[in-house]
Protein backbone atom coordinates (compact mmCIF):
# COMPACT_ATOMS: atom_id res chain seq x y z
CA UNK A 1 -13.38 19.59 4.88
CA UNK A 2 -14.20 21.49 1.62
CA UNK A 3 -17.11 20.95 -0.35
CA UNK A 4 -15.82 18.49 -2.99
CA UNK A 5 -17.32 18.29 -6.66
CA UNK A 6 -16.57 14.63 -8.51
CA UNK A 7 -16.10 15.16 -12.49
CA UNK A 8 -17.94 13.48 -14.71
CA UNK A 9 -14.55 12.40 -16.48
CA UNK A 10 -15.21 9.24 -13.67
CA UNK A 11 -17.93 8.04 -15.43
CA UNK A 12 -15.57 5.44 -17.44
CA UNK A 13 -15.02 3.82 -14.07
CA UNK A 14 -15.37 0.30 -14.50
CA UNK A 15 -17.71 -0.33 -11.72
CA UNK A 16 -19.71 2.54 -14.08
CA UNK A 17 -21.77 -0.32 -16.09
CA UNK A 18 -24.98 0.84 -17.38
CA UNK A 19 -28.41 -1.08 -17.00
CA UNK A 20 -29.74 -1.85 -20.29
CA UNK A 21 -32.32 -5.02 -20.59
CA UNK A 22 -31.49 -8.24 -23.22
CA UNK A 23 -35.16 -9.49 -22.82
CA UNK A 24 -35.59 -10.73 -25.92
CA UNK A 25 -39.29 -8.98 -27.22
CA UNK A 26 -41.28 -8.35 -30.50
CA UNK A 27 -41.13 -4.97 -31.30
CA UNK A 28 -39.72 -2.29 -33.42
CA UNK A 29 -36.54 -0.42 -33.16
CA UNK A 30 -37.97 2.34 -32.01
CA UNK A 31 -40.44 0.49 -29.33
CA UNK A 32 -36.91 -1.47 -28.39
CA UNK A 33 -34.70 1.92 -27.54
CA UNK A 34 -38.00 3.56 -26.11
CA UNK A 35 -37.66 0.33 -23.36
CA UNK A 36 -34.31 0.41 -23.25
CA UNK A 37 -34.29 4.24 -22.10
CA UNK A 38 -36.86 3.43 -19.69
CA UNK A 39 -34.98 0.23 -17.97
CA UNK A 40 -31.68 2.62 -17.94
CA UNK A 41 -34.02 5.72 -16.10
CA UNK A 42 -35.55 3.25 -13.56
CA UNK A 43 -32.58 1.54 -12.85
CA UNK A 44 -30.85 5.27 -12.04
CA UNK A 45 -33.85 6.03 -10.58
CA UNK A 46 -33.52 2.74 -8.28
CA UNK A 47 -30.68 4.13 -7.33
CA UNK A 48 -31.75 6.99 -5.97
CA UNK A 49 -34.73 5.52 -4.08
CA UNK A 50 -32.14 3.28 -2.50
CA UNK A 51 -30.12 6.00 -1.23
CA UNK A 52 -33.23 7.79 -0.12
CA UNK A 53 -33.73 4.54 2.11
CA UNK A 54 -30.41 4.29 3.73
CA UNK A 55 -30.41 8.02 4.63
CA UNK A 56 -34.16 7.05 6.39
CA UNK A 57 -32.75 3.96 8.22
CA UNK A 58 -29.78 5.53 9.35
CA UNK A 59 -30.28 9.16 9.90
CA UNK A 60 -34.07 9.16 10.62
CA UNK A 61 -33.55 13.04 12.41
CA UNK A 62 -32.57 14.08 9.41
CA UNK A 63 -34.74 12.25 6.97
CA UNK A 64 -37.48 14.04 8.98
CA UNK A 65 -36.36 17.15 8.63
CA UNK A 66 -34.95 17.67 5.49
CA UNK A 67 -36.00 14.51 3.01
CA UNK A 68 -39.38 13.46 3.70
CA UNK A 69 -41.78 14.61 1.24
CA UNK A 70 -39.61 15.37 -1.52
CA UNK A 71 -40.25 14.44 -5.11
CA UNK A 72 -38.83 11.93 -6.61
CA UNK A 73 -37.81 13.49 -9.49
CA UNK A 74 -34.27 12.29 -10.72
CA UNK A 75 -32.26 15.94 -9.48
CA UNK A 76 -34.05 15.19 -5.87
CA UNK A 77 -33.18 12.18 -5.52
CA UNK A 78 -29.58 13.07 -7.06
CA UNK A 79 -29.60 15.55 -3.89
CA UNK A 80 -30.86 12.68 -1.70
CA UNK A 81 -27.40 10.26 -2.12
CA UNK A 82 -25.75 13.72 -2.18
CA UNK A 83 -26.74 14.55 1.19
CA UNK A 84 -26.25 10.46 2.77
CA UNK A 85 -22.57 10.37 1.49
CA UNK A 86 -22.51 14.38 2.87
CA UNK A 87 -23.50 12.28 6.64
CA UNK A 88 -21.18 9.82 6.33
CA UNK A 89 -18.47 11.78 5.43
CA UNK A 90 -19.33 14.74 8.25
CA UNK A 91 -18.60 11.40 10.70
CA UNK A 92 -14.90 11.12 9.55
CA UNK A 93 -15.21 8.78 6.75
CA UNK A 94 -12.97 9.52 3.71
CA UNK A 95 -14.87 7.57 0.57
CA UNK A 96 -13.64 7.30 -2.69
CA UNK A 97 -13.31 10.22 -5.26
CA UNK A 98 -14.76 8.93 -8.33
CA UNK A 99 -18.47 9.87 -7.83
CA UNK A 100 -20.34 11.68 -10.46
CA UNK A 101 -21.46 13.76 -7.09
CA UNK A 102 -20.94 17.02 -4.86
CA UNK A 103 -20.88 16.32 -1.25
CA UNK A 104 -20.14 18.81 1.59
CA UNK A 105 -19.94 17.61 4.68
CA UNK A 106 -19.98 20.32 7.11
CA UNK A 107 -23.59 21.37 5.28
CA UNK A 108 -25.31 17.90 4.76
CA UNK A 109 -28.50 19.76 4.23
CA UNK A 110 -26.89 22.13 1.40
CA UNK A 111 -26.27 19.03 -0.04
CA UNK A 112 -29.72 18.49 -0.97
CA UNK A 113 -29.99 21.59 -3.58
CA UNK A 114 -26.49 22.26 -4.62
CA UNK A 115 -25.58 19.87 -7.14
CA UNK A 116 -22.94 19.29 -9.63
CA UNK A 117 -22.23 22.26 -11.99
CA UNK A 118 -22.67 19.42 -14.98
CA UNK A 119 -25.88 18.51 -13.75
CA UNK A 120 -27.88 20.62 -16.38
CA UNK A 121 -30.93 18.24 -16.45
CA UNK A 122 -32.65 15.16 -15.40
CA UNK A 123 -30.55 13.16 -18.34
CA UNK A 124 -27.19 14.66 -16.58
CA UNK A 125 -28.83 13.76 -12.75
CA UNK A 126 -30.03 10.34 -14.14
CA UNK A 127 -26.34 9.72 -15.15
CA UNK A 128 -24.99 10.66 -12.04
CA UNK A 129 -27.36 8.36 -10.00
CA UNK A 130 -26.24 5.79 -12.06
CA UNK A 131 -22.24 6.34 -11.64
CA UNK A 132 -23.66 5.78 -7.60
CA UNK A 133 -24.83 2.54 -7.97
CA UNK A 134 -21.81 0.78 -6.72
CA UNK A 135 -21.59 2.73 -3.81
CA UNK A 136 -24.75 2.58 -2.79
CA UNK A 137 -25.09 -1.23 -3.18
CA UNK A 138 -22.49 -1.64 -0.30
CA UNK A 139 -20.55 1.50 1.69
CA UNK A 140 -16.66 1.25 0.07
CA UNK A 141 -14.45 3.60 2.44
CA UNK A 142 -11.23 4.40 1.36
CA UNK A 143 -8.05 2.15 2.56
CA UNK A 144 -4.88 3.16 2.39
CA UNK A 145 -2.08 0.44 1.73
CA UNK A 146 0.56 1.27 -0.72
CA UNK A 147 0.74 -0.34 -4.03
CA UNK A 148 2.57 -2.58 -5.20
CA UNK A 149 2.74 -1.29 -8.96
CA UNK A 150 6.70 -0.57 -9.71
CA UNK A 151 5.62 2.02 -11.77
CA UNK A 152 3.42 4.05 -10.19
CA UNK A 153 5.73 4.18 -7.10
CA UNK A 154 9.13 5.10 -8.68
CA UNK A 155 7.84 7.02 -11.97
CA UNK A 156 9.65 10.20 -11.92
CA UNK A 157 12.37 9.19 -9.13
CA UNK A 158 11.35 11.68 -6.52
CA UNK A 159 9.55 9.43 -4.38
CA UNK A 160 9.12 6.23 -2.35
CA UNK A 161 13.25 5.79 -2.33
CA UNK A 162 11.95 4.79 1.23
CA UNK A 163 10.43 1.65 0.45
CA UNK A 164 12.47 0.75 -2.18
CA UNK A 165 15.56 0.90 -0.12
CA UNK A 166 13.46 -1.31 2.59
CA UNK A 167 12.55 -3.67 0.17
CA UNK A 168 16.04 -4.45 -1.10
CA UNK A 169 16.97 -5.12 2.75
CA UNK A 170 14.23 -7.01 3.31
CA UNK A 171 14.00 -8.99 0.02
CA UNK A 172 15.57 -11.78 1.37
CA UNK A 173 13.21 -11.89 4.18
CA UNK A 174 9.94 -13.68 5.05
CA UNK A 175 8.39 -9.71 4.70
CA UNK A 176 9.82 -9.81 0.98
CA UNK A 177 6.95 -8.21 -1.59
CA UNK A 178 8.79 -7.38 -4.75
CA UNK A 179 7.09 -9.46 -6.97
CA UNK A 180 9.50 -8.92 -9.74
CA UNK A 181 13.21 -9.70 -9.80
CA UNK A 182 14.73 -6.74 -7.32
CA UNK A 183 17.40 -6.10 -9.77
CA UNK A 184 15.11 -5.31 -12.34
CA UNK A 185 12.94 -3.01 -9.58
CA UNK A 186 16.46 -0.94 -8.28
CA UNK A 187 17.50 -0.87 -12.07
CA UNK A 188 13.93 0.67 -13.22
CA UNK A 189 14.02 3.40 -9.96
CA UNK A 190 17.25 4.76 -11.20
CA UNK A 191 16.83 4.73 -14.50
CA UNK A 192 14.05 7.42 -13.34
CA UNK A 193 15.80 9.34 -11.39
CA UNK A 194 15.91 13.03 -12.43
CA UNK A 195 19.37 15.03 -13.26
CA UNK A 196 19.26 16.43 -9.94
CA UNK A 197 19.07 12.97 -8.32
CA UNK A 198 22.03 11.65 -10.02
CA UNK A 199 23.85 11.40 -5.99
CA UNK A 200 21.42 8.55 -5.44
CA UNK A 201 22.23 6.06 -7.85
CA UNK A 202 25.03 4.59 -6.36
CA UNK A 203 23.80 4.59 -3.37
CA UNK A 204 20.38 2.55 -4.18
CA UNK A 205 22.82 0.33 -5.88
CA UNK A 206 24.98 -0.18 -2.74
CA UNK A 207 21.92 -1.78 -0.96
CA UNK A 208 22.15 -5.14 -2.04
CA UNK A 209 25.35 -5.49 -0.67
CA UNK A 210 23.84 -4.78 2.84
CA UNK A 211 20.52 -7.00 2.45
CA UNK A 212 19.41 -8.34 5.27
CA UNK A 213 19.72 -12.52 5.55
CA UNK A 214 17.28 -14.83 5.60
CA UNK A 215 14.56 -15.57 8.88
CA UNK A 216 16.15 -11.86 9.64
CA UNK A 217 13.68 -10.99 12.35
CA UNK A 218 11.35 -7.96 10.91
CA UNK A 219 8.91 -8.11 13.67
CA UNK A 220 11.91 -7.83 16.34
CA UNK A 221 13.02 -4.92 14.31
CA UNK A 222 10.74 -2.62 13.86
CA UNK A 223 9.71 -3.18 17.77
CA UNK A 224 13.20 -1.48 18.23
CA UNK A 225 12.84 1.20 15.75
CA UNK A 226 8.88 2.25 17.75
CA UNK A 227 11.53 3.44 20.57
CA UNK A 228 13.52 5.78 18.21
CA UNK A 229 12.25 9.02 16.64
CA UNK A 230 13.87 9.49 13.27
CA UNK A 231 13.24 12.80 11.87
CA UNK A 232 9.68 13.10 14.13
CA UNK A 233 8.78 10.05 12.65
CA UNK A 234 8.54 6.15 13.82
CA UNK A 235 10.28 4.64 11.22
CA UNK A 236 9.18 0.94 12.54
CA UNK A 237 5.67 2.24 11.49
CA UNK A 238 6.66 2.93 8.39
CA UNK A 239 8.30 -0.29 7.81
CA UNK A 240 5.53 -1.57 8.47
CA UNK A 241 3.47 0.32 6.35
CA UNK A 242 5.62 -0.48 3.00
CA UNK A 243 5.70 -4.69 4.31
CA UNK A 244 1.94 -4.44 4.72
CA UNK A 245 2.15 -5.71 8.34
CA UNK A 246 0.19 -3.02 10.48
CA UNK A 247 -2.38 -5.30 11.80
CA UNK A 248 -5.06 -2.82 10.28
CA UNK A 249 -6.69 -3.93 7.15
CA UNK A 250 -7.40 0.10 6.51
CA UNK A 251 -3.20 0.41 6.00
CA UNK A 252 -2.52 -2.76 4.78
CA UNK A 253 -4.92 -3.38 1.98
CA UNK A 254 -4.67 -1.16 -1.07
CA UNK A 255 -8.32 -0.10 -3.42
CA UNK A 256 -6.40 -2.18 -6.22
CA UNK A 257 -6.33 -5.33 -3.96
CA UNK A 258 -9.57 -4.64 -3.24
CA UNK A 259 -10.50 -4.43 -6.45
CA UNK A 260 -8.70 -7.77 -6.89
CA UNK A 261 -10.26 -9.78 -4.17
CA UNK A 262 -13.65 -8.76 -5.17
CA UNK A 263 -14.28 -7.05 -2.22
CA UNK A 264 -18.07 -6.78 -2.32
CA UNK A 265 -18.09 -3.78 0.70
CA UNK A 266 -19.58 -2.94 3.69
CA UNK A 267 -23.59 -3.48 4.42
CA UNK A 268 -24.79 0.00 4.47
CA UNK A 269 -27.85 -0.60 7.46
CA UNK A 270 -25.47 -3.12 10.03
CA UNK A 271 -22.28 -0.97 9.25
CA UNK A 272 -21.25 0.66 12.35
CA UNK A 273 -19.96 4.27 10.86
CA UNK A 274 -17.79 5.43 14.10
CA UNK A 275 -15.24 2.10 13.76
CA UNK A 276 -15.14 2.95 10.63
CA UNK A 277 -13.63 6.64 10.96
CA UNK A 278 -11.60 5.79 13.48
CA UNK A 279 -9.79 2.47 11.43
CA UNK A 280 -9.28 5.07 8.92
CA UNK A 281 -7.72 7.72 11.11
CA UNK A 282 -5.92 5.20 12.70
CA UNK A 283 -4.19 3.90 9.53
CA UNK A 284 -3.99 7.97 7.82
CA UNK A 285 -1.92 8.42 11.03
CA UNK A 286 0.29 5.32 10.03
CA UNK A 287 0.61 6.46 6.19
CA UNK A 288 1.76 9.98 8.01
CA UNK A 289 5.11 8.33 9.29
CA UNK A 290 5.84 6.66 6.08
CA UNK A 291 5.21 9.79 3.98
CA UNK A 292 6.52 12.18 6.47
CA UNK A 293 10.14 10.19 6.12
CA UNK A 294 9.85 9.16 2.48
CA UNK A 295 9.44 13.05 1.57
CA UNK A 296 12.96 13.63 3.35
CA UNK A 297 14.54 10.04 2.36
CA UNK A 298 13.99 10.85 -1.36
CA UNK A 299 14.73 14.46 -1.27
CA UNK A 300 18.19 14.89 0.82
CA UNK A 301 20.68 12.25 -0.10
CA UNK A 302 21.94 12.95 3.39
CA UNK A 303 18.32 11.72 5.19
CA UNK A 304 18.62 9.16 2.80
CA UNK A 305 21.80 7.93 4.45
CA UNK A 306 21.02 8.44 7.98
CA UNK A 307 17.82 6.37 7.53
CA UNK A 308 20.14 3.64 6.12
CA UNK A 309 22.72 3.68 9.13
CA UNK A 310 19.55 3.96 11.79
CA UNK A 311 17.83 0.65 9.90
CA UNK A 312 21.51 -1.11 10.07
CA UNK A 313 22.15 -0.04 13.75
CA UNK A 314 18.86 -1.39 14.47
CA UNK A 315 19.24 -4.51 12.52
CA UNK A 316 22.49 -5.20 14.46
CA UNK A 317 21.57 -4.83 17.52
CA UNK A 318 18.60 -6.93 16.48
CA UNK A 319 20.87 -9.84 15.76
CA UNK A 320 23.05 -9.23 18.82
CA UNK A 321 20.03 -9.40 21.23
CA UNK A 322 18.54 -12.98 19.67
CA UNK A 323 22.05 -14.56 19.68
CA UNK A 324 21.94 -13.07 23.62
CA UNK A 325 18.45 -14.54 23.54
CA UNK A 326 18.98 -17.89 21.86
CA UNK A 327 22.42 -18.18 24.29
CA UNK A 328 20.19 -17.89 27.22
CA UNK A 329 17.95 -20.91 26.32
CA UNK A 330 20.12 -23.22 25.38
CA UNK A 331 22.12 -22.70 28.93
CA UNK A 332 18.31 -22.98 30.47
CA UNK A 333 17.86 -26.23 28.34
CA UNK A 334 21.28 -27.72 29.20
CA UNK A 335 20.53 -26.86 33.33
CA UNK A 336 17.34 -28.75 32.63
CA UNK A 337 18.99 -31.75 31.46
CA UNK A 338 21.30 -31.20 33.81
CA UNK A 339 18.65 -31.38 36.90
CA UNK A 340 16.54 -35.01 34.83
């Protein structure tokens, strides 16, 4: 992993609040800015001290041997959270990009001295510490779950044709999630498709025609589709993916939902770090199925159709073995009345 560099262009991130003090006080203007500048520069400075204090409690080797005894001036301690968030990440933890902060985790301790190229002095280090703050009051990894924004997933046309063609199927189904009307979803997709995309308009329009019914069995379904390989991928993990139904909350929840819910993260000193990287590989490896496919689906009209005939070959079958199912129990229920 590359040494990464946040821009300061995230410092109108809403969790980005600064500290400023409404004590109400006698004094002058100038006496009243003069405190307010010094709440705002120990507040930053809090921030640093804190991260100076997770990096002891949890990496103690290397808070010997690289962090205690260090100033605490604010571009050390700016090096300081650079250098925890460097750790974390060198274990396999992916954390959000919108950090006022450089981090390189295959050189923690480079960390320490090479800050951001914006960071010109202890004003520019102070604001940095401060964009922090959220993340060092609780640990927020990265999750993965796909959004549910119509927007953001169809603008432009050239992508997620997967899950929109799996949530017209479905959106008679208990796994529905369009929250708006799915007419008005299909009709926004192809009214962004590009020129060159023109060959998929009728068929996204076709696929209401083939919707699945309702109490249609997803679970059953996509159980089927983990024994097929469709295009290297395992297309009942990417239905999954798209429905929100992985079982892992690291695929299935979204940093909007998060946002949402309030989420208030995870406690940086009981946090066990290793579950963490491997949820999160876990669920990047789930996310690779869907995105592997959806490149292909809503590239190559032609994927796009044999995904379509694999999902209705499965879905068919599906049917065929509950009815077998179903048949079975009610001859097991009539013998049993049959024996009383």
């Amino acid at each position: 992993m590359r040494p990464r560099e946040r821009a300061s262009a995230h410092l109108d991130h809403p969790r980005h609040r600064r500290l400023v003090s409404h004590r109400p006080v006698r004094c002058s203007t100038r006496d009243r800015n003069d405190e307010i500048v010094r709440s705002e520069t120990w507040g930053a400075l809090s921030n640093g001290l804190r991260g100076a204090d997770i990096l002891r409690r949890r990496f103690p080797d290397f808070y010997l041997a690289h962090v205690a005894g260090r100033t605490t001036t604010p571009r050390q301690l700016l090096g300081v959270v650079q250098a925890l968030f460097s750790l974390v990440e060198a274990l396999g933890i992916e954390l959000p990009d919108v950090l006022d902060i450089r981090t390189d985790p295959r050189n923690p301790a480079g960390a320490l001295e090479q800050l951001p190229s914006f960071v010109r002095d202890a004003e520019d280090a102070l604001a940095a510490l401060e964009s922090s703050r959220w993340m060092l009051e609780a640990l927020h990894p990265v999750v993965y779950g796909q959004t549910r924004e119509v927007e953001p997933l169809f603008d432009g046309g050239e992508q997620n044709l997967l899950a929109l063609m799996l949530w017209v199927l479905a959106d008679r189904t208990s796994w529905s999630l369009a929250s708006d009307d799915i007419r008005e979803v299909l009709n926004y997709a192809v009214s962004e498709l590009r020129p060159a995309q023109v060959s998929f308009a009728p068929r996204l329009e076709r696929l209401r025609a083939l919707a699945w019914p309702p109490g249609f069995p997803m679970e059953e379904l996509c159980t089927r589709l983990d024994r097929q390989s469709c295009r290297g991928a395992n297309l009942g993990a990417a239905v999954r993916y798209v429905f929100s139904m992985t079982g892992l909350q690291f695929a299935d929840l979204s940093m909007e939902e998060l946002d949402e819910m309030g989420w208030p993260g995870m406690d940086w000193l009981s946090v066990e770090f290793d579950h963490v990287a491997a949820c999160q590989a876990e669920a990047r490896q789930i996310v690779q199925h869907y995105y592997d496919l959806d490149n292909l689906v809503s590239s190559d009209p032609a994927v796009f159709d044999e995904v379509l005939a694999m999902l209705g070959n499965a879905a068919r079958n599906t049917r065929r073995t509950l009815r077998r199912r179903e048949r079975r129990q009610d001859r097991a229920r009539m013998a049993q009345g049959d024996t009383t």
